[in-house]
N, C-alpha and C. Protein backbone atom coordinates (compact mmCIF):
# COMPACT_ATOMS: atom_id res chain seq x y z
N UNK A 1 176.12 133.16 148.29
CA UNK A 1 177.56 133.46 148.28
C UNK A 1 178.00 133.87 149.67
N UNK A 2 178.91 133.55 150.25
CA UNK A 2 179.53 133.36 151.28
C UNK A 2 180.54 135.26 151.49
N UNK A 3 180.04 136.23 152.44
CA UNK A 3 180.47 136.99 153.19
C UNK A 3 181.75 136.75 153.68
N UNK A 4 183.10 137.15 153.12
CA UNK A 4 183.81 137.08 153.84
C UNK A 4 184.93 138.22 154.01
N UNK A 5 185.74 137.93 155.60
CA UNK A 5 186.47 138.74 156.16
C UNK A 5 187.57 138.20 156.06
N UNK A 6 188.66 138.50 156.01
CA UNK A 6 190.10 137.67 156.43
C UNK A 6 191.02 138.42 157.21
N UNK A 7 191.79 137.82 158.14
CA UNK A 7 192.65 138.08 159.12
C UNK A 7 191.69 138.09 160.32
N UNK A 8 192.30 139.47 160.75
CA UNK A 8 191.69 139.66 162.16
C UNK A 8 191.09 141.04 161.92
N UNK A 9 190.04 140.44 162.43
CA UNK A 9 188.48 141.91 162.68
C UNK A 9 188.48 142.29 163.80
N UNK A 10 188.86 143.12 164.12
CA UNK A 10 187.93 144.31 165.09
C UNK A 10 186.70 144.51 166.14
N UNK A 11 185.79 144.06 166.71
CA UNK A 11 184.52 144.99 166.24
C UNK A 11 184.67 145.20 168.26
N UNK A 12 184.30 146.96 168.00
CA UNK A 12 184.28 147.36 169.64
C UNK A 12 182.94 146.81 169.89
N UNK A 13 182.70 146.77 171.18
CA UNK A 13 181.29 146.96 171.98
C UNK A 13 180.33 145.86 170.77
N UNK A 14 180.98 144.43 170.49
CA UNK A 14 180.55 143.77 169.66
C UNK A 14 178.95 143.16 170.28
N UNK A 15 177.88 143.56 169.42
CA UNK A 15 176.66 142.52 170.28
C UNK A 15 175.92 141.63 169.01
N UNK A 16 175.70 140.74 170.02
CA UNK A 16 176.32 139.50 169.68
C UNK A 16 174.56 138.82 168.64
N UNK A 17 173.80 139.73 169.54
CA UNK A 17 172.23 139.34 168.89
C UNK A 17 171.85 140.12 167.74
N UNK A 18 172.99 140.12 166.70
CA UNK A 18 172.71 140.96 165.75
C UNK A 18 171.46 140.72 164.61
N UNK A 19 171.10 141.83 163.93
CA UNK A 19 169.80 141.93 163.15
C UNK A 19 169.85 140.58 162.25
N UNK A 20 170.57 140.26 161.48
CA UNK A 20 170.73 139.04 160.46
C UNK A 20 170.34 137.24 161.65
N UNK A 21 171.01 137.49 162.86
CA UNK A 21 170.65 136.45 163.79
C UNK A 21 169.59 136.74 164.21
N UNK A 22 168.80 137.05 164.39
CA UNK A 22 167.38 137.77 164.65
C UNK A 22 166.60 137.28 163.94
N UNK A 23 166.97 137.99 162.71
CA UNK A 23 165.97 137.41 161.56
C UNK A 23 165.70 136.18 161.61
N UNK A 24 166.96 135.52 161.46
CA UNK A 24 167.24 133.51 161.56
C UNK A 24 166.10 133.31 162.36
N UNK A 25 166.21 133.49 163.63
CA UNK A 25 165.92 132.93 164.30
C UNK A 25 163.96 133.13 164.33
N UNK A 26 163.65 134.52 163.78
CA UNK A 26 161.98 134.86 163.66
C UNK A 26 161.71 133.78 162.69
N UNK A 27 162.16 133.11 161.47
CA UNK A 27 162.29 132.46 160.80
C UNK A 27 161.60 130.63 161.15
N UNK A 28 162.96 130.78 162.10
CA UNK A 28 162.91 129.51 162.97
C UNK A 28 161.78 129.53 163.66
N UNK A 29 161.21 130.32 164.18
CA UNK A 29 159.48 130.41 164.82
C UNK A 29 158.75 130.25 164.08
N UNK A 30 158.75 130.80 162.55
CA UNK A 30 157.57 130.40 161.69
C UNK A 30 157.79 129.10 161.12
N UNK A 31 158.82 128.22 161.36
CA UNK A 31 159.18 126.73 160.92
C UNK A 31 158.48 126.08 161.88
N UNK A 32 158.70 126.12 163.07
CA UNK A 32 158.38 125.71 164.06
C UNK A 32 156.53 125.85 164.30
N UNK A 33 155.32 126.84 164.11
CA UNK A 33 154.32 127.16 164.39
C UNK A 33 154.00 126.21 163.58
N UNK A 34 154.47 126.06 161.37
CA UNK A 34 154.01 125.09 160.87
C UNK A 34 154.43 123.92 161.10
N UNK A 35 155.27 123.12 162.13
CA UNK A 35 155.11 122.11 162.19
C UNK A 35 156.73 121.14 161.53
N UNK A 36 157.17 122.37 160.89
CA UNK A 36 158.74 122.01 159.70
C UNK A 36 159.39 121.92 161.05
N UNK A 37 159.74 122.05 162.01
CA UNK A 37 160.77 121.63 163.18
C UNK A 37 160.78 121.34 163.55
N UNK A 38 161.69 120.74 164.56
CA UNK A 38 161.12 120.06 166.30
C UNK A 38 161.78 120.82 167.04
N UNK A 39 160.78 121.10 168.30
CA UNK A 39 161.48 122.19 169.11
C UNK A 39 162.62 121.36 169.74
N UNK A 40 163.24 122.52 170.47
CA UNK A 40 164.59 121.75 171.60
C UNK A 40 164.14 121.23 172.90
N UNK A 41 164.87 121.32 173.45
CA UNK A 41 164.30 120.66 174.74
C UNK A 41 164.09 122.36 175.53
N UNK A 42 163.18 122.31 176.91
CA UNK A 42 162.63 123.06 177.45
C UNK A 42 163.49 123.75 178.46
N UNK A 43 163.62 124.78 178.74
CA UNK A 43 165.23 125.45 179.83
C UNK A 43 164.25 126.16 180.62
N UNK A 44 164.45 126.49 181.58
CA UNK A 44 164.36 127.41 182.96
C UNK A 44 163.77 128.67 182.07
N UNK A 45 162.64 129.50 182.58
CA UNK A 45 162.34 130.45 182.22
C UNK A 45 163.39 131.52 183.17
N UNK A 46 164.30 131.26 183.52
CA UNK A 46 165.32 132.52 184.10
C UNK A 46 166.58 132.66 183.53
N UNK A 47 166.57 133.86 182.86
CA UNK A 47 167.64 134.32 182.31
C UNK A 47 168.97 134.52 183.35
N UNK A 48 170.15 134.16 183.18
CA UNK A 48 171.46 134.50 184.17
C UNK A 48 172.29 135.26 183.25
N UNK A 49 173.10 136.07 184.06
CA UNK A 49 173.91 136.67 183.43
C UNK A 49 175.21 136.13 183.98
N UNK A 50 176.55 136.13 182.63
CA UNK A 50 177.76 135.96 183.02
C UNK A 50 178.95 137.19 182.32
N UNK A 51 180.20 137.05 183.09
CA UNK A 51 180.96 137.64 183.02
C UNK A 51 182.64 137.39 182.77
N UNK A 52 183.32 137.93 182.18
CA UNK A 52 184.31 137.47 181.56
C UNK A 52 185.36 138.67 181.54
N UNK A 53 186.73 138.13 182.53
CA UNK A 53 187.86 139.29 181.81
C UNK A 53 187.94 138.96 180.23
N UNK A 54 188.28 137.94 179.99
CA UNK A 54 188.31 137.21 178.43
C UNK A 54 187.81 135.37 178.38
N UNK A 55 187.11 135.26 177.39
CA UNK A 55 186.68 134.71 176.24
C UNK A 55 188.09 133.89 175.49
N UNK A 56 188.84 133.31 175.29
CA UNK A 56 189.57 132.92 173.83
C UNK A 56 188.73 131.41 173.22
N UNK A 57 187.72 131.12 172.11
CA UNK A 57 187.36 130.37 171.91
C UNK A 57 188.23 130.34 170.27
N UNK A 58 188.62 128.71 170.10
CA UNK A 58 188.79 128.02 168.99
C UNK A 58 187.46 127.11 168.13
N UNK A 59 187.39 127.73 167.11
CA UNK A 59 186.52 127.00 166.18
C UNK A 59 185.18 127.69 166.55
N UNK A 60 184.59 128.95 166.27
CA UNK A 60 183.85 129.47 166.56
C UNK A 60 182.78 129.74 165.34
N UNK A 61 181.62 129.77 165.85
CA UNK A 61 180.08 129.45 165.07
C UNK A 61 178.99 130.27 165.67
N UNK A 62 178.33 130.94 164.93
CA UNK A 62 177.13 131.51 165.67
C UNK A 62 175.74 131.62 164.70
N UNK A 63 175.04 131.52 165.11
CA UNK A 63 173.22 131.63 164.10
C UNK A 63 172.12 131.36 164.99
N UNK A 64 171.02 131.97 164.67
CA UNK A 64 169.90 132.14 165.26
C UNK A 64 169.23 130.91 165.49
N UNK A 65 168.32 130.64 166.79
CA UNK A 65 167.44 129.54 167.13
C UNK A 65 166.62 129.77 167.59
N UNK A 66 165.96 128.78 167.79
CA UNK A 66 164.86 128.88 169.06
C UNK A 66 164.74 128.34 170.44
N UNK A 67 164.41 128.87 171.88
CA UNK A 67 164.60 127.91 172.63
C UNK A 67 162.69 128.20 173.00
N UNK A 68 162.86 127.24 174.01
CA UNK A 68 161.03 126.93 174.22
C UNK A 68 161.46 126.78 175.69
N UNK A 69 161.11 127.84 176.59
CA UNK A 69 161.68 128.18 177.93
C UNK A 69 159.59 128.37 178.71
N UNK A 70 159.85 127.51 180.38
CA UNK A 70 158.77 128.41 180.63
C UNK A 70 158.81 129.48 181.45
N UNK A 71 157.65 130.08 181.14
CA UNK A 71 157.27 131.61 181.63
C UNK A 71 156.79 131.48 183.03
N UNK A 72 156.49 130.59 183.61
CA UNK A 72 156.65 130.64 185.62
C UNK A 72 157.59 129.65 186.24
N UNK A 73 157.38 130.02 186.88
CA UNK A 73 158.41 128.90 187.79
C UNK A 73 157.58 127.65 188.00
N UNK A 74 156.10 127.48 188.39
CA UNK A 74 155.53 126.44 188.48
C UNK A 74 155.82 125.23 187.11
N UNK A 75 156.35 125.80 186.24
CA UNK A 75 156.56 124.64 185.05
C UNK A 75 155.40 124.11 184.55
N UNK A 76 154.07 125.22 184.44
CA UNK A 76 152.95 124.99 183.97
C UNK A 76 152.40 125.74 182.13
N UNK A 77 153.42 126.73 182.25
CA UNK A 77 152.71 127.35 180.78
C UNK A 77 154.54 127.69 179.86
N UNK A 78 154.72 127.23 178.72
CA UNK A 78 156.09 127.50 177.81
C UNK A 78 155.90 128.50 176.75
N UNK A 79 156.33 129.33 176.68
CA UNK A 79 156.70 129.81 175.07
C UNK A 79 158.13 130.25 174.52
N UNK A 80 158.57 130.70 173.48
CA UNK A 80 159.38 130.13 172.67
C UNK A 80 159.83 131.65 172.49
N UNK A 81 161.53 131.57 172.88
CA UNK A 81 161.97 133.04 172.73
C UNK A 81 163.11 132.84 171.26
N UNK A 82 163.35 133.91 170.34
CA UNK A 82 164.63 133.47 169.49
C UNK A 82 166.00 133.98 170.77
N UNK A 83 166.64 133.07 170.21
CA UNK A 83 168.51 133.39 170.89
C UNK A 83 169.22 133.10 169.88
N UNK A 84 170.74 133.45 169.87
CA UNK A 84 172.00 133.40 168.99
C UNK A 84 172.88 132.77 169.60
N UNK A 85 172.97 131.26 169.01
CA UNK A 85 173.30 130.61 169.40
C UNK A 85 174.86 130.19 169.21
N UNK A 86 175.65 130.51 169.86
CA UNK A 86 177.08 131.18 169.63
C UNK A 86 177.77 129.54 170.29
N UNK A 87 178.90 129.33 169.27
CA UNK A 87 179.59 127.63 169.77
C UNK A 87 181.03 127.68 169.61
N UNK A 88 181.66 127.10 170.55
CA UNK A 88 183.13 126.88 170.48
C UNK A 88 183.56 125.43 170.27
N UNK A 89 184.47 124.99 169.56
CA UNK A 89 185.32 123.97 169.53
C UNK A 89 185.94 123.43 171.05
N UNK A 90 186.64 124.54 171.35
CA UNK A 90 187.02 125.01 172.70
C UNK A 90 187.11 125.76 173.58
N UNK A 91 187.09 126.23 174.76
CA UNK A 91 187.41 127.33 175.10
C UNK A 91 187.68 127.67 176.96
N UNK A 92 188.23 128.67 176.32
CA UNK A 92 189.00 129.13 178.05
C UNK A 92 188.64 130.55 178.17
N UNK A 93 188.40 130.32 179.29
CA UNK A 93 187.23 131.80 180.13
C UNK A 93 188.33 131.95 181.32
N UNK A 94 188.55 133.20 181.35
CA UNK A 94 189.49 134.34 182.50
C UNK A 94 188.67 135.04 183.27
N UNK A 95 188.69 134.46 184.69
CA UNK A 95 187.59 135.37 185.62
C UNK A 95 186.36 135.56 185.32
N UNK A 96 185.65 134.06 185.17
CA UNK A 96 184.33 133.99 184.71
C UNK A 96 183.40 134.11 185.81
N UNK A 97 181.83 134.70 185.96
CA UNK A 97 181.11 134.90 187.22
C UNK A 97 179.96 134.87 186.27
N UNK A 98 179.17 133.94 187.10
CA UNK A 98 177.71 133.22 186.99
C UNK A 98 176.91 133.97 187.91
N UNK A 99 175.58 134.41 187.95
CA UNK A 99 174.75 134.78 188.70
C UNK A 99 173.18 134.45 187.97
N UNK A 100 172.27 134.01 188.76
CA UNK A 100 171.01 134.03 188.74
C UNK A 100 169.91 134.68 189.53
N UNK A 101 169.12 135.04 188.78
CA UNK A 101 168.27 135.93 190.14
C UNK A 101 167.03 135.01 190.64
N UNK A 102 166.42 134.78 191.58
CA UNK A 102 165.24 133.78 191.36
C UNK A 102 164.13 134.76 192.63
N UNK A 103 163.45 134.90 192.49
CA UNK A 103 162.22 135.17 192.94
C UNK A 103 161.37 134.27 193.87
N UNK A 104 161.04 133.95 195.05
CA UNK A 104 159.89 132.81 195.46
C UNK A 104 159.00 133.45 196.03
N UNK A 105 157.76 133.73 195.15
CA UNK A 105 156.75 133.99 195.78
C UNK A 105 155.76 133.57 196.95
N UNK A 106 156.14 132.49 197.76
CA UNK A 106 155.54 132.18 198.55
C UNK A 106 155.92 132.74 199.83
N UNK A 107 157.16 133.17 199.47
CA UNK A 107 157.94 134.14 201.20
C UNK A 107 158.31 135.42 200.56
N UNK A 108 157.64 135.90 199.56
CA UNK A 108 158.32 137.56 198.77
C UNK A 108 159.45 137.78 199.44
N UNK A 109 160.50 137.05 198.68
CA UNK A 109 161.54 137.41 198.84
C UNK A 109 162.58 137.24 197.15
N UNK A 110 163.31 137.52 197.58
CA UNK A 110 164.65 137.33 196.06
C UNK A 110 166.01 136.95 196.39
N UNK A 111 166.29 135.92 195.92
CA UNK A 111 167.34 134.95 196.15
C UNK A 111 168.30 135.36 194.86
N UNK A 112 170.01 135.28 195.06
CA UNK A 112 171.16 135.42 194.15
C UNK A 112 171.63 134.12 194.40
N UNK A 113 171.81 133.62 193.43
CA UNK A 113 172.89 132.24 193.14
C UNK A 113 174.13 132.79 192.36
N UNK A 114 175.31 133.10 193.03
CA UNK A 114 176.55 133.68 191.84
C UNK A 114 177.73 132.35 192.19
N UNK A 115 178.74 132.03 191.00
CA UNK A 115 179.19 131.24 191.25
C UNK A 115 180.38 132.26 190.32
N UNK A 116 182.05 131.69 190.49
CA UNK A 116 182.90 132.34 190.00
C UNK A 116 184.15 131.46 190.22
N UNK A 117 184.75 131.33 189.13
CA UNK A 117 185.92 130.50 188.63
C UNK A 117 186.60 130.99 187.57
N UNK A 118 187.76 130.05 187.61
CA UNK A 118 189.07 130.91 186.53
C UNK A 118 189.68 132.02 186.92
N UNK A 119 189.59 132.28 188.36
CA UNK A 119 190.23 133.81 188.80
C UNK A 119 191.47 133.40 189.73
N UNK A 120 192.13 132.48 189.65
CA UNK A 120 193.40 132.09 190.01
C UNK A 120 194.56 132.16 188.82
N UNK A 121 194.37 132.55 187.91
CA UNK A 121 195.69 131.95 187.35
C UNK A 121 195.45 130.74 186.12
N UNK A 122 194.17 129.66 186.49
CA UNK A 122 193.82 128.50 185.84
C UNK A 122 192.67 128.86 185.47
N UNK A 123 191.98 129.35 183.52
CA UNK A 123 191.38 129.79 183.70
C UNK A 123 189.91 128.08 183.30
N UNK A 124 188.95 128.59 183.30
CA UNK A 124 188.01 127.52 182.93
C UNK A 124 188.22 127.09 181.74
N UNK A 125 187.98 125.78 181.38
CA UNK A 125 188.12 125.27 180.47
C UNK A 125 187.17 124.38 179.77
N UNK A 126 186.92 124.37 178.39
CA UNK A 126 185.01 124.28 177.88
C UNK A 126 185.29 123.59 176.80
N UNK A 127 185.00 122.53 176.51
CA UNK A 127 184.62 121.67 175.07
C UNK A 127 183.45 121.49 174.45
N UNK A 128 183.21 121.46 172.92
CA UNK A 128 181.92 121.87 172.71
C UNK A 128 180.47 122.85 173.31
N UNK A 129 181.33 124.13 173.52
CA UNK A 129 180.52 125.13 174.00
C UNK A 129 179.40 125.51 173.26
N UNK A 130 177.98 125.51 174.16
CA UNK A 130 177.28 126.03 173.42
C UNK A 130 176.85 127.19 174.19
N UNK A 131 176.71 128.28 173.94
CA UNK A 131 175.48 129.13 174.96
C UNK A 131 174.45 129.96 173.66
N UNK A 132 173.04 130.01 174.32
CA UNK A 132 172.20 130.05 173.73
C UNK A 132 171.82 131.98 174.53
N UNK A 133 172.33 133.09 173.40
CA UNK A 133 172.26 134.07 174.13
C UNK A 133 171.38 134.98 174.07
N UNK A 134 170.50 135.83 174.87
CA UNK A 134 169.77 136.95 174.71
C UNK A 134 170.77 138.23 174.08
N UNK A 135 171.75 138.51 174.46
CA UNK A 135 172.10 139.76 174.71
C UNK A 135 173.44 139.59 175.33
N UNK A 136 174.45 140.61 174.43
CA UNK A 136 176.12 140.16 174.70
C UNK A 136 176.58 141.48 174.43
N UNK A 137 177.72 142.28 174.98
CA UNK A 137 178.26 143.23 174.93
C UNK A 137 180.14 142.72 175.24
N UNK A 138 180.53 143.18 174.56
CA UNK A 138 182.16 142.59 174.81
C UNK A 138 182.90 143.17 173.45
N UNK A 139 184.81 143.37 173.71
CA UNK A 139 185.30 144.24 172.82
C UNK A 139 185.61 142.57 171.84
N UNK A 140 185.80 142.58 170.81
CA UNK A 140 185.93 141.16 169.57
C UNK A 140 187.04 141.48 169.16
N UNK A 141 187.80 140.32 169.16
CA UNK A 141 188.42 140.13 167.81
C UNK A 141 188.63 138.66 167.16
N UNK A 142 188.15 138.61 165.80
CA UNK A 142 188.11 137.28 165.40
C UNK A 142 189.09 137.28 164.34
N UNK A 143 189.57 135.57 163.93
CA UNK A 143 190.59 135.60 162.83
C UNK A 143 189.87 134.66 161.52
N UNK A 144 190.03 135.69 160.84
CA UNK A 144 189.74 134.06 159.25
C UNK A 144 188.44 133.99 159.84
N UNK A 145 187.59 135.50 159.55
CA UNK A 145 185.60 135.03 159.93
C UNK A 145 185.02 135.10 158.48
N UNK A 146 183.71 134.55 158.81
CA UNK A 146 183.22 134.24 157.23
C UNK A 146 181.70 134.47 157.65
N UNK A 147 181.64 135.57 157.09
CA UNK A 147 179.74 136.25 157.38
C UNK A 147 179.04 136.39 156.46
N UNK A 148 177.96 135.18 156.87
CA UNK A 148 176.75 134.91 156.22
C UNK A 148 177.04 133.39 154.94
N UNK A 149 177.31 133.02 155.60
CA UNK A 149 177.36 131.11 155.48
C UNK A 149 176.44 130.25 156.25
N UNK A 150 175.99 129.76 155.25
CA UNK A 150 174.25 128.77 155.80
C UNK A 150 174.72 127.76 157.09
N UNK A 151 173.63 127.78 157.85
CA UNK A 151 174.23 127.11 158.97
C UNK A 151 174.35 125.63 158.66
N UNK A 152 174.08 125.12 157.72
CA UNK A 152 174.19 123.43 157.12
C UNK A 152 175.59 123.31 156.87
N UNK A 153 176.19 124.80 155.92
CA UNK A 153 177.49 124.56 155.15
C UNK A 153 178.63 125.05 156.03
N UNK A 154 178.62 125.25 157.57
CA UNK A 154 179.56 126.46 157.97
C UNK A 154 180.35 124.77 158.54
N UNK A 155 181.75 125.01 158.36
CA UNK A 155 183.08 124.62 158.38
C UNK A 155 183.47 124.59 160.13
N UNK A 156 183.40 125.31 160.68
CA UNK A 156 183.87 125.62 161.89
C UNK A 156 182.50 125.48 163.16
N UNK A 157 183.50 125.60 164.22
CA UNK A 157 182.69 125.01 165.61
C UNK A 157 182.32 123.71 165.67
N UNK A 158 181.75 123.80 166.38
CA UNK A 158 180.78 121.76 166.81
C UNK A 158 179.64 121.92 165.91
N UNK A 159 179.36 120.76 165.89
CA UNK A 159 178.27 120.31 164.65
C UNK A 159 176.54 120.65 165.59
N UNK A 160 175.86 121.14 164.38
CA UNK A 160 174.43 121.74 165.13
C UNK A 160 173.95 120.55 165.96
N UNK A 161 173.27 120.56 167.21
CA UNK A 161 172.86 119.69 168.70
C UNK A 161 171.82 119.17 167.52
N UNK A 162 171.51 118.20 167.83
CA UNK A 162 170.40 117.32 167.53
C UNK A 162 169.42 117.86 167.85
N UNK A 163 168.58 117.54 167.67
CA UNK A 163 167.02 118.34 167.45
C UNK A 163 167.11 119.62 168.44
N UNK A 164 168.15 120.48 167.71
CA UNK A 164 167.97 122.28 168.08
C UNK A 164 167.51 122.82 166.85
N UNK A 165 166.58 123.96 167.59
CA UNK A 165 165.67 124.40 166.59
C UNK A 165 166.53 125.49 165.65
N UNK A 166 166.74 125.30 164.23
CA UNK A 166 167.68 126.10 163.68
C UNK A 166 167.16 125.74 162.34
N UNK A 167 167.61 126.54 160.93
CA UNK A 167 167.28 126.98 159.75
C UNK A 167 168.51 126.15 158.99
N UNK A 168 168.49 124.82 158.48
CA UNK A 168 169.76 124.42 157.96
C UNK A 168 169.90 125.62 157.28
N UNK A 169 169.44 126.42 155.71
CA UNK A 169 169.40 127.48 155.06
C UNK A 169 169.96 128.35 155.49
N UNK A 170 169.69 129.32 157.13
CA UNK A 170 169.77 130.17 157.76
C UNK A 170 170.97 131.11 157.70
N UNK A 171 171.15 131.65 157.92
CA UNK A 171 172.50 132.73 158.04
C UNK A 171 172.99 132.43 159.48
N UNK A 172 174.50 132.25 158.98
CA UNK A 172 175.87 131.93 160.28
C UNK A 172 176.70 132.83 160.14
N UNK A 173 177.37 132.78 161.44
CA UNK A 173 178.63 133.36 160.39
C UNK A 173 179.62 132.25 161.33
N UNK A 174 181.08 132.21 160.91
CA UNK A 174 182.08 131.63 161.67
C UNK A 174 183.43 132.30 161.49
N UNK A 175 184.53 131.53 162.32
CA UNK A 175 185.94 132.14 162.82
C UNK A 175 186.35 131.32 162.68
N UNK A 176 188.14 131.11 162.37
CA UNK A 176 188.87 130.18 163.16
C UNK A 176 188.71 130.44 164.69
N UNK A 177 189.21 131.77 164.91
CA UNK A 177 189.11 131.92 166.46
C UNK A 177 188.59 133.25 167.01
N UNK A 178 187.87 133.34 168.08
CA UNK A 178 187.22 134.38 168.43
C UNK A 178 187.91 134.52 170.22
N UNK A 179 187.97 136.25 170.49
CA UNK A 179 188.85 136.56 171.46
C UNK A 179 187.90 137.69 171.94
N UNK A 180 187.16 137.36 173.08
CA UNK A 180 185.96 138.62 173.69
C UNK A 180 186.65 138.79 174.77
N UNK A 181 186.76 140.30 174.88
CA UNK A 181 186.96 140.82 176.01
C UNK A 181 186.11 141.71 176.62
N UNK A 182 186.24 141.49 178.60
CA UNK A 182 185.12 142.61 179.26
C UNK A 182 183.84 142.08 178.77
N UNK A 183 183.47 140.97 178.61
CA UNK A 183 182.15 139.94 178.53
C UNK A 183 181.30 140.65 179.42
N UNK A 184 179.98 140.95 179.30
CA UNK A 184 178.75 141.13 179.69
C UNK A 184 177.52 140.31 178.97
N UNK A 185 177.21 139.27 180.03
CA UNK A 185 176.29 138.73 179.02
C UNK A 185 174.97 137.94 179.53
N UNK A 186 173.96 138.39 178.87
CA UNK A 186 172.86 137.32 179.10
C UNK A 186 172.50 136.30 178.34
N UNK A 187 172.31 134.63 179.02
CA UNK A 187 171.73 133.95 178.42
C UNK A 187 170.49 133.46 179.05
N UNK A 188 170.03 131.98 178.29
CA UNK A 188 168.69 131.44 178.44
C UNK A 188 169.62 130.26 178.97
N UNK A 189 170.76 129.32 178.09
CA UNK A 189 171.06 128.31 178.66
C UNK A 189 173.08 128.11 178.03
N UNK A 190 173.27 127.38 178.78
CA UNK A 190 174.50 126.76 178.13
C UNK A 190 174.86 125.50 178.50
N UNK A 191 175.39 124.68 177.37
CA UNK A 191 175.58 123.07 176.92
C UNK A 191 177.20 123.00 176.86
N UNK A 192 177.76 122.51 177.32
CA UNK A 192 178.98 121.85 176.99
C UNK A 192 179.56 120.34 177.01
N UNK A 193 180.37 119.89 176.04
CA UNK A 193 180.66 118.35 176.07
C UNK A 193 181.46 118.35 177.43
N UNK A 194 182.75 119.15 178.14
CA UNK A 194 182.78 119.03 179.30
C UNK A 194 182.98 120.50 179.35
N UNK A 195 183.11 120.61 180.86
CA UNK A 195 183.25 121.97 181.66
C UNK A 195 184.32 121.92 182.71
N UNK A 196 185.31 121.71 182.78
CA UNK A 196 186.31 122.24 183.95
C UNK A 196 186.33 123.59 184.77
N UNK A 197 185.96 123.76 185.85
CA UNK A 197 185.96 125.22 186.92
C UNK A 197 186.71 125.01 187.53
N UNK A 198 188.31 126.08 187.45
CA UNK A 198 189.14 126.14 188.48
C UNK A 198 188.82 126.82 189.43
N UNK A 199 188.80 126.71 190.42
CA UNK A 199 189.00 128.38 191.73
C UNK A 199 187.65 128.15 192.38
N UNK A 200 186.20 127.03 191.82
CA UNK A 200 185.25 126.95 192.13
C UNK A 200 184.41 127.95 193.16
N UNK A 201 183.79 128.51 193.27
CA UNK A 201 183.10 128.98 194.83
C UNK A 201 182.08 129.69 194.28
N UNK A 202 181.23 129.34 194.88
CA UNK A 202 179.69 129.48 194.65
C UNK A 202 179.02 129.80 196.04
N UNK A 203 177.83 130.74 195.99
CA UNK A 203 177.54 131.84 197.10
C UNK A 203 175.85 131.80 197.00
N UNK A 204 175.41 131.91 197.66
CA UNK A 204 173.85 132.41 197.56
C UNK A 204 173.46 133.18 199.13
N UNK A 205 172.65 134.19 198.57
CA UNK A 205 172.36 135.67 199.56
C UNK A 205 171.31 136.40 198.43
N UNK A 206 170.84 136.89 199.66
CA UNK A 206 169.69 138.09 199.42
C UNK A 206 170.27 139.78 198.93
N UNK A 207 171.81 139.73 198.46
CA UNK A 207 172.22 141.06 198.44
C UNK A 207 172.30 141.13 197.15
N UNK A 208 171.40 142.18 196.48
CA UNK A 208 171.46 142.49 194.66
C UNK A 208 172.70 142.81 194.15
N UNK A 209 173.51 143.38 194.56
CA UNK A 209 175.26 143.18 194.78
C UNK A 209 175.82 141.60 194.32
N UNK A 210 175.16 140.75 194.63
CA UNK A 210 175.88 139.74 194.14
C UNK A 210 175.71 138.99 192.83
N UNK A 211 175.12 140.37 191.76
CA UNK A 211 174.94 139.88 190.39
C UNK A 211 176.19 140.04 190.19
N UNK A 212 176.37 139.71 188.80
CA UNK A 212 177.71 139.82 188.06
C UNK A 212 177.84 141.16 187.25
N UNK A 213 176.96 141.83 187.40
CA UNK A 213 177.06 143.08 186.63
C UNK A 213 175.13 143.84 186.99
């Protein structure tokens, strides 16, 4: 039976890797060890963090997965972290900032890649959003959400990626529309059908200052 909310919800200091997406997704690892899944494709073992005055996504979807990331940079050994895998129909990001941290051990040193758009006025603009997240902090408000709908039967967002590792069964929840503000966030990866960046400019330096948070 289908969890539901109507109108518009609330939730302060909303995070986003909640216990029920968690679960999904430990789930999705024991599908996966026996052999019931196919993993996704393989992402960067480096987590980036991004940042957001606001978030407004249409047609919003979220439930637990798996991604299969590797653990050095040499691209020699993988294992398999759960994320909450959060999707938009559409969406437009206000003063969005990208940063990565990368490490090269051959000159001990530490490199920042930050990139930042939508801070003119024109904010970014995202079709079939996917981001696949560790860890999200931001104030919510969603309209017409529906918590704890199987991720086979959920109505809203883009349709699950082709061989992404996920629980048709699993627990979702969805929105018509979801509105995050003051975004703090880590992911593993993000997919979109397109990506428009207004204001473009992208930076790389050795100053820990140039994370996004």
């Amino acid at each position: 039976m289908e969890s539901q909310v109507r109108g518009g919800t609330r939730w302060k200091r909303f995070a986003v890797v909640m216990v029920p997406s968690v679960a999904a997704a430990a789930a999705v690892g024991v599908g996966l060890a026996q052999g019931a899944l196919a993993a996704s494709f393989s992402v960067s073992g480096q987590q980036f963090k991004v940042s957001a005055d606001h978030l407004h996504g249409e047609g919003f979807a979220q439930y637990g997965g798996i991604d299969t990331v590797y653990t050095k940079t040499d691209g020699k050994e993988k294992t398999q972290v759960p994320v909450a895998i959060s999707s938009f129909d559409t969406a437009e990001i206000t003063k969005m900032c990208q940063s990565v941290k990368t490490e090269i051990p051959l000159i001990g040193k530490t490199f920042y890649l930050r990139l930042e758009a939508g801070g003119k006025g024109t904010p970014v603009q995202a079709e079939k959003l996917y981001i696949d997240v560790a860890q999200l902090d931001a104030d919510a408000k969603f309209t017409n959400i529906d918590i704890g709908v199987a991720v086979k039967d959920k109505t809203r967002g883009p349709a699950v990626k082709q061989g992404e590792s996920v629980l048709p069964g699993g627990f979702a929840q969805q929105a018509q529309s979801a509105d995050l503000y003051k975004v703090e966030q880590t992911a593993w990866a993000t997919t979109a059908g397109t990506f428009k960046l207004s204001g473009l400019s992208m930076k790389l330096g050795a100053d820990p200052k140039m994370e996004c948070y």
